[in-house]
PDB file of N, CA and C in Angstrom:
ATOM      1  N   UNK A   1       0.842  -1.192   0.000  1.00  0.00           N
ATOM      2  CA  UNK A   1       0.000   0.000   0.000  1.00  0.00           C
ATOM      3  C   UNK A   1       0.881   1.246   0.000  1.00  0.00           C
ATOM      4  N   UNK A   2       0.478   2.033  -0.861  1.00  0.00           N
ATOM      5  CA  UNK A   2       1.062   3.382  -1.061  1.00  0.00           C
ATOM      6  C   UNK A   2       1.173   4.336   0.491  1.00  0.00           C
ATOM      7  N   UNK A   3       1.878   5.595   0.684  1.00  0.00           N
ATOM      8  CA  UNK A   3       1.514   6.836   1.364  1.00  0.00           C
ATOM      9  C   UNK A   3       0.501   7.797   0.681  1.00  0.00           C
ATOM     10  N   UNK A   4      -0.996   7.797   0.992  1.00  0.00           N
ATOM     11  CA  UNK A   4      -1.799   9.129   0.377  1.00  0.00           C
ATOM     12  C   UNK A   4      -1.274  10.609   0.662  1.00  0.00           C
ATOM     13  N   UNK A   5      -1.562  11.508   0.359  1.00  0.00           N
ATOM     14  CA  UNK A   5      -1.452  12.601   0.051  1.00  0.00           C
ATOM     15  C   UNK A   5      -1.457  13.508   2.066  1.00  0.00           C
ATOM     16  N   UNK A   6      -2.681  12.532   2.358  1.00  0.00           N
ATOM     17  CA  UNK A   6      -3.005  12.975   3.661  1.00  0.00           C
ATOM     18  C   UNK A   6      -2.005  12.206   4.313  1.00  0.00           C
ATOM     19  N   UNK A   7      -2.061  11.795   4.239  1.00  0.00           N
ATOM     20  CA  UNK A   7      -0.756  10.723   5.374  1.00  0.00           C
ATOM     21  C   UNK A   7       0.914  11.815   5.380  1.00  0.00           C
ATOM     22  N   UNK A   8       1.129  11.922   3.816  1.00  0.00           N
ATOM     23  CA  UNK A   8       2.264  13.008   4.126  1.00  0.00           C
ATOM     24  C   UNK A   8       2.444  14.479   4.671  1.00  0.00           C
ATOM     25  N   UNK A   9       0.932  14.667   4.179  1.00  0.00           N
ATOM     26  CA  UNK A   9       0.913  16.094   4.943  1.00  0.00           C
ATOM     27  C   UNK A   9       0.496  16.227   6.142  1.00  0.00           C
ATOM     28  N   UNK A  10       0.332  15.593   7.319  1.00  0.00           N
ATOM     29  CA  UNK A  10      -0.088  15.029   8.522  1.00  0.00           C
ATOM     30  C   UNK A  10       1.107  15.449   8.799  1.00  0.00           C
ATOM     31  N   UNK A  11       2.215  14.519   8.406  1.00  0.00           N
ATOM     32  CA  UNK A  11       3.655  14.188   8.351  1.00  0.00           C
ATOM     33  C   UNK A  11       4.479  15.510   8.741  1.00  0.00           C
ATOM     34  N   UNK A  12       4.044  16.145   7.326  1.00  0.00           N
ATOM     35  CA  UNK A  12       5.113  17.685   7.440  1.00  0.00           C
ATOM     36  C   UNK A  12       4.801  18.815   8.304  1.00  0.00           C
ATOM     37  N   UNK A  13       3.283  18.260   8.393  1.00  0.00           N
ATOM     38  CA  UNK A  13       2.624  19.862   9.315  1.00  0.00           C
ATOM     39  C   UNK A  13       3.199  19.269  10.806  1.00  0.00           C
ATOM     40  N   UNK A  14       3.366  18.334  11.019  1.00  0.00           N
ATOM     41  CA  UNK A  14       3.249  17.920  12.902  1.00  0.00           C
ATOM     42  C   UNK A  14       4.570  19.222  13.568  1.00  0.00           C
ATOM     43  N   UNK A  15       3.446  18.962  14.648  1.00  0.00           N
ATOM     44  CA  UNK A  15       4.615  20.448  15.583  1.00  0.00           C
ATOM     45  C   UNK A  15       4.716  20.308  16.589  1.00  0.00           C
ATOM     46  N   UNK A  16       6.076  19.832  17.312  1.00  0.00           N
ATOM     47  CA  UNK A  16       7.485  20.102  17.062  1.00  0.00           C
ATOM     48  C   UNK A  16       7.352  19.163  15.417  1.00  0.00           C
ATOM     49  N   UNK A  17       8.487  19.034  14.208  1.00  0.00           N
ATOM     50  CA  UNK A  17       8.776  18.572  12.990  1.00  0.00           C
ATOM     51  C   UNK A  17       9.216  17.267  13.774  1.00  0.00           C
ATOM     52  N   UNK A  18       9.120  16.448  12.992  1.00  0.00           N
ATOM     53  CA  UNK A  18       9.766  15.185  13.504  1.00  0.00           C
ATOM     54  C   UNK A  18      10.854  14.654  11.834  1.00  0.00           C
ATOM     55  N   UNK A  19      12.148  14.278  12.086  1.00  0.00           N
ATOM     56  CA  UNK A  19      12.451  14.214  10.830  1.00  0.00           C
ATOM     57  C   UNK A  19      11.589  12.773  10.058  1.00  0.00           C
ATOM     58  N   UNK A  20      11.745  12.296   8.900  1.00  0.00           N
ATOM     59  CA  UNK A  20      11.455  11.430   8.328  1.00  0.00           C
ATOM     60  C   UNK A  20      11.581  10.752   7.293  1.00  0.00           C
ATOM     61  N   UNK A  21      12.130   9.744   7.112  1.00  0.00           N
ATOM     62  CA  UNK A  21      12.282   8.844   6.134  1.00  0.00           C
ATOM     63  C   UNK A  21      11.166   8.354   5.349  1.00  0.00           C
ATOM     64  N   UNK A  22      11.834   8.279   3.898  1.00  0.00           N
ATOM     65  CA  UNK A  22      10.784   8.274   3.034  1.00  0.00           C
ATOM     66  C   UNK A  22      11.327   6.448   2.144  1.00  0.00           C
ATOM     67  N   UNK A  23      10.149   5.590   2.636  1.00  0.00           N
ATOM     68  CA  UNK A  23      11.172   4.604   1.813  1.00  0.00           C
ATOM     69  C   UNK A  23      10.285   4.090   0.255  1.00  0.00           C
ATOM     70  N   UNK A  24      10.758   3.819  -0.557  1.00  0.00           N
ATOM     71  CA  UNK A  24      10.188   4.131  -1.860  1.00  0.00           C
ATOM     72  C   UNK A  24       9.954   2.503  -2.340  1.00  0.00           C
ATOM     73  N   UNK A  25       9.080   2.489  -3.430  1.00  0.00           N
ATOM     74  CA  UNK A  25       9.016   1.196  -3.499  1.00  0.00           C
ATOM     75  C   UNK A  25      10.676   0.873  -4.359  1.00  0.00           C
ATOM     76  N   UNK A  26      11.161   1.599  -4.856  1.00  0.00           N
ATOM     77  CA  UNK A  26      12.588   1.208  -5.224  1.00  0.00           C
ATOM     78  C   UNK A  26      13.609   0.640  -4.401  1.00  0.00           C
ATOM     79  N   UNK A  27      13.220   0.747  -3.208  1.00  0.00           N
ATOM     80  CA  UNK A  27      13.832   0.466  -2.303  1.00  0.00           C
ATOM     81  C   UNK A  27      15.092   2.186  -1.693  1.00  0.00           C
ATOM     82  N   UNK A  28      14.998   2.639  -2.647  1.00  0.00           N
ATOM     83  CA  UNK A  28      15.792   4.036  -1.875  1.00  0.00           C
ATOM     84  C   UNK A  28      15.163   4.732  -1.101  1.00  0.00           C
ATOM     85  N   UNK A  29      15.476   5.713  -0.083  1.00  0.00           N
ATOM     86  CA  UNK A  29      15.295   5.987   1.156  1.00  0.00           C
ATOM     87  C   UNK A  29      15.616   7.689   1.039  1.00  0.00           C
ATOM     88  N   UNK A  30      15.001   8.364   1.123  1.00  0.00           N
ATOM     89  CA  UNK A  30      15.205   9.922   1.157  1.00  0.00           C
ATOM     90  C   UNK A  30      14.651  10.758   2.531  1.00  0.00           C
ATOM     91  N   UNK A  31      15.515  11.401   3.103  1.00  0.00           N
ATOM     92  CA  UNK A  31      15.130  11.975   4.292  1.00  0.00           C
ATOM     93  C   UNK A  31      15.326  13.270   4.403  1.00  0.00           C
ATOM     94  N   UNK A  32      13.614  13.435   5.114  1.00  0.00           N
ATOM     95  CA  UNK A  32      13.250  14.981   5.312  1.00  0.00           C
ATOM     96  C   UNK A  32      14.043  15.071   6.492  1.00  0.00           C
ATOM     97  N   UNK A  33      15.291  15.958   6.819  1.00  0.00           N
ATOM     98  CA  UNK A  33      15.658  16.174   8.182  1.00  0.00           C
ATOM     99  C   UNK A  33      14.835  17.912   8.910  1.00  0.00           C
ATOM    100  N   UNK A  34      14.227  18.507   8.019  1.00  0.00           N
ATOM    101  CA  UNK A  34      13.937  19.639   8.516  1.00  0.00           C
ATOM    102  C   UNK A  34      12.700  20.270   7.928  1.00  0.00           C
ATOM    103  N   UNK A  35      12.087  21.250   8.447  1.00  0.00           N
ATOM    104  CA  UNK A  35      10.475  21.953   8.254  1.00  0.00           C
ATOM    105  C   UNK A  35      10.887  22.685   6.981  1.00  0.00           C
ATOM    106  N   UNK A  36      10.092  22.807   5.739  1.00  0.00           N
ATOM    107  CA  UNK A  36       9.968  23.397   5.077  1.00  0.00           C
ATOM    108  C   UNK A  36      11.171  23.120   3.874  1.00  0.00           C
ATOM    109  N   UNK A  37      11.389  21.706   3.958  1.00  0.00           N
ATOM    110  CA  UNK A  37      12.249  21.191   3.466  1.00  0.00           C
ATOM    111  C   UNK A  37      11.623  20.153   1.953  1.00  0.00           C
ATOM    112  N   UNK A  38      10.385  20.301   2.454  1.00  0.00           N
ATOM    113  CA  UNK A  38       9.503  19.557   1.267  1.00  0.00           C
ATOM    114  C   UNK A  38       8.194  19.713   1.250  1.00  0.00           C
ATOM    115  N   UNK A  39       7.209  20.127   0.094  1.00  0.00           N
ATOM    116  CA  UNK A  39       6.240  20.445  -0.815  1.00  0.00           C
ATOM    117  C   UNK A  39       5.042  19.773  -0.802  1.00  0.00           C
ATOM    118  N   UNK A  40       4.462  19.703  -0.849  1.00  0.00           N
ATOM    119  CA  UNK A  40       3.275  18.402  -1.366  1.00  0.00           C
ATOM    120  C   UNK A  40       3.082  19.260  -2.781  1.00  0.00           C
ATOM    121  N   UNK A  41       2.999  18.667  -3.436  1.00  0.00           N
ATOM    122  CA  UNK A  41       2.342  19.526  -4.822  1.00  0.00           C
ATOM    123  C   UNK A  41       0.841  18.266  -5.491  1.00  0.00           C
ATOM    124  N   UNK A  42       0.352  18.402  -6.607  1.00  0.00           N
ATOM    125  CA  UNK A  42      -0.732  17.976  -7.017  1.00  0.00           C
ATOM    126  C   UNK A  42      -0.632  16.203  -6.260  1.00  0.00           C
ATOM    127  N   UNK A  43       0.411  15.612  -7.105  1.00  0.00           N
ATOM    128  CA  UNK A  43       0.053  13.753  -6.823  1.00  0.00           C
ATOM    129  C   UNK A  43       1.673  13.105  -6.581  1.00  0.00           C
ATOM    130  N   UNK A  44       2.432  14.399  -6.089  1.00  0.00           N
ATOM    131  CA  UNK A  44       3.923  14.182  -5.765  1.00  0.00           C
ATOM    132  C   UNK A  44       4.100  15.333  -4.528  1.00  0.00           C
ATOM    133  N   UNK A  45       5.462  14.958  -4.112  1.00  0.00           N
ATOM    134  CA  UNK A  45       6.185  15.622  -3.194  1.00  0.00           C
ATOM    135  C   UNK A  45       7.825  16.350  -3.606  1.00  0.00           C
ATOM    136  N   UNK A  46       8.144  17.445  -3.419  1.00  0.00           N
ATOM    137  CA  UNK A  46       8.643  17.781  -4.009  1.00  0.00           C
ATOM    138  C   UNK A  46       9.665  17.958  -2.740  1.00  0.00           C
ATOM    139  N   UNK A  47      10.829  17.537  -2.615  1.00  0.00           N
ATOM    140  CA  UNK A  47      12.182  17.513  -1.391  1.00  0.00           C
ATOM    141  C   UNK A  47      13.458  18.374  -1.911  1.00  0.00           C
ATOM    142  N   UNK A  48      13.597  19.608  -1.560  1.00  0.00           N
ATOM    143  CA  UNK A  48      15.054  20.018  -1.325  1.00  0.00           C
ATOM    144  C   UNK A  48      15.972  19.896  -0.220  1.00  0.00           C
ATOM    145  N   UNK A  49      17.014  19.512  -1.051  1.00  0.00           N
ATOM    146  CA  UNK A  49      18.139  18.410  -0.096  1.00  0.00           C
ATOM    147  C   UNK A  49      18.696  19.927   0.730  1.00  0.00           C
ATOM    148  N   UNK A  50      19.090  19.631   1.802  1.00  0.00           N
ATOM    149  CA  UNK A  50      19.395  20.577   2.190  1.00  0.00           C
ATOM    150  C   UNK A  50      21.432  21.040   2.178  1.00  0.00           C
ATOM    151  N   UNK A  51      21.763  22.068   2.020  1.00  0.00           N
ATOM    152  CA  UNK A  51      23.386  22.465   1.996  1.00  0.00           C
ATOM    153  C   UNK A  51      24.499  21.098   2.426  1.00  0.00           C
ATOM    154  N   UNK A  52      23.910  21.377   3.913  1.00  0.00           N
ATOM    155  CA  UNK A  52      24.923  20.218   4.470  1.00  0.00           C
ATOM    156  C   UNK A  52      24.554  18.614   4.020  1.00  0.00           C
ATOM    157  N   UNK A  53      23.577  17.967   3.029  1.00  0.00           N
ATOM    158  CA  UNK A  53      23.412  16.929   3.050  1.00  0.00           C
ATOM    159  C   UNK A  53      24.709  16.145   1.651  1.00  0.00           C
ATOM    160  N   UNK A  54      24.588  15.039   2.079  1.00  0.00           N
ATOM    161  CA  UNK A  54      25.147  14.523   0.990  1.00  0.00           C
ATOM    162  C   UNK A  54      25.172  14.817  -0.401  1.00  0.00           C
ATOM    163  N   UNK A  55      23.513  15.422  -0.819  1.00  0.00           N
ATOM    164  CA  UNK A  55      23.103  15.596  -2.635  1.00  0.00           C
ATOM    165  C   UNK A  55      22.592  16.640  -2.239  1.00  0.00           C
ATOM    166  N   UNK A  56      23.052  17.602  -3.552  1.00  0.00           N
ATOM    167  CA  UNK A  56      22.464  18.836  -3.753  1.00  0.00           C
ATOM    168  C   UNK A  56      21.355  18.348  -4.359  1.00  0.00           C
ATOM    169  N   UNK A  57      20.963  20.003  -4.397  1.00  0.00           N
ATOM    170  CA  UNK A  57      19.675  19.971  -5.358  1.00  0.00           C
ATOM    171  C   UNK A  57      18.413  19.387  -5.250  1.00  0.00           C
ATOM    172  N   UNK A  58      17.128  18.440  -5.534  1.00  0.00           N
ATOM    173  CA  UNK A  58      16.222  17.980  -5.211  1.00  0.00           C
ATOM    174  C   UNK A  58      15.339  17.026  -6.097  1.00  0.00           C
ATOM    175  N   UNK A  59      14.768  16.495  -5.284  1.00  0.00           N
ATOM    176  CA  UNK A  59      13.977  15.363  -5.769  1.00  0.00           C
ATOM    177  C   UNK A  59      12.044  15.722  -6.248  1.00  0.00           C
ATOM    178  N   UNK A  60      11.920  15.205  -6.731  1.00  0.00           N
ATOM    179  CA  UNK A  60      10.115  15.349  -6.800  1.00  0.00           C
ATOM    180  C   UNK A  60       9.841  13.289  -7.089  1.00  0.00           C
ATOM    181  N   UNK A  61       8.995  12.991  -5.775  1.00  0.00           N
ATOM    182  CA  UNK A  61       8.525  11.825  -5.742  1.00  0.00           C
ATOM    183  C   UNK A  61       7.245  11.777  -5.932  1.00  0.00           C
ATOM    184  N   UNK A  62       6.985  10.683  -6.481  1.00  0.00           N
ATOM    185  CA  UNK A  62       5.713  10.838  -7.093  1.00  0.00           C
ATOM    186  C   UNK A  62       5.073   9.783  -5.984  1.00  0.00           C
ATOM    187  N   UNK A  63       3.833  10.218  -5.463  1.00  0.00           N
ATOM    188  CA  UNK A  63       2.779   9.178  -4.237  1.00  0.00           C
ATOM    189  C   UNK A  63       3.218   7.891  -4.634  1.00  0.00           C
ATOM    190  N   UNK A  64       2.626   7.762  -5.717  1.00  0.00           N
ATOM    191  CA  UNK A  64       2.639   6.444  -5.428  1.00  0.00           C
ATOM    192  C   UNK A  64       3.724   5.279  -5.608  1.00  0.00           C
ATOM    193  N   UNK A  65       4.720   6.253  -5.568  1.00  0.00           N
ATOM    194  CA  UNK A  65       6.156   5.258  -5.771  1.00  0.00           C
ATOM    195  C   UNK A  65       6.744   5.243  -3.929  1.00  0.00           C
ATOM    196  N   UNK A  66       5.764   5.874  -2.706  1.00  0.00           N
ATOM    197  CA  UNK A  66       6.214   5.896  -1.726  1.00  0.00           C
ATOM    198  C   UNK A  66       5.905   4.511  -1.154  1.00  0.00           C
ATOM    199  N   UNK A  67       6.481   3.664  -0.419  1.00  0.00           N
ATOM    200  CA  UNK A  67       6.006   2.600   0.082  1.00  0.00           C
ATOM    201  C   UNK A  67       5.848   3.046   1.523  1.00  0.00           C
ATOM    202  N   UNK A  68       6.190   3.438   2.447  1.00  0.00           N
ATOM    203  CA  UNK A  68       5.966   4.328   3.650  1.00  0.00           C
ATOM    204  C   UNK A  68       7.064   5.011   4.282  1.00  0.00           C
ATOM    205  N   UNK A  69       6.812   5.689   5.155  1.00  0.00           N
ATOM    206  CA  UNK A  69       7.097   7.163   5.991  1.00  0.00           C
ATOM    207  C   UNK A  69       7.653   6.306   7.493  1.00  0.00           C
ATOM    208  N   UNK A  70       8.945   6.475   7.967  1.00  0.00           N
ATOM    209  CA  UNK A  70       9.459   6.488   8.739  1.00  0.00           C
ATOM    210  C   UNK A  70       9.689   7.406   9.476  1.00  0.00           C
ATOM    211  N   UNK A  71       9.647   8.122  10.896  1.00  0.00           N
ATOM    212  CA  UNK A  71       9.881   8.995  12.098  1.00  0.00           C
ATOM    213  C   UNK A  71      11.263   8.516  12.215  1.00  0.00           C
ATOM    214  N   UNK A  72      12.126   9.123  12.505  1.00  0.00           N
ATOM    215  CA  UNK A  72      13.406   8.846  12.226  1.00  0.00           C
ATOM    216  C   UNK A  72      14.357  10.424  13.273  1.00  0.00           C
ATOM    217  N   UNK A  73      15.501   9.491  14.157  1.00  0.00           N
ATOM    218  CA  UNK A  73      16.543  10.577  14.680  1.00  0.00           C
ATOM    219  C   UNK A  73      17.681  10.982  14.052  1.00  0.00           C
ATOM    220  N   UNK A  74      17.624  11.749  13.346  1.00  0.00           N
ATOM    221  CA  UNK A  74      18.831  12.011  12.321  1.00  0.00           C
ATOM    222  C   UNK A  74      20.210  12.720  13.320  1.00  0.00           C
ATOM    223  N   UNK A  75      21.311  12.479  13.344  1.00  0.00           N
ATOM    224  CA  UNK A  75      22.625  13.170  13.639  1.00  0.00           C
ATOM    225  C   UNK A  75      23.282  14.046  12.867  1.00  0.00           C
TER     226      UNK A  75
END
């Protein structure tokens, strides 16, 4: 079963932010470590990596390639 639309934005609005892992049905793994760090747009999510992360630049995932949402303590 996919992540809906509501399930991620539940996700990004929660307050305090909690970071979160995104695991895909590809099996790759992309993580929101911070607020305002990613989008919901129409039937995707749109993630900018942030300075200090490993990859510049950003991703746009599409719903239904999410397999689910991990709460996650990032260092």
């Amino acid at each position: 079963m996919t992540v809906t639309s509501e399930d991620l934005r539940s996700e990004l609005k929660k307050q305090p932010f909690i970071p979160l892992r995104m695991h895909l049905v590809s099996g790759k793994t992309l993580d929101i470590a911070a607020p305002g760090v990613a989008w919901m747009l129409q039937n995707s999510v749109l993630i900018i990596h942030v300075p200090h992360s490993r990859e510049s630049g950003y991703d746009v995932v599409a719903l239904r390639n999410i397999e689910r949402l991990e709460q996650v303590r990032l260092t």
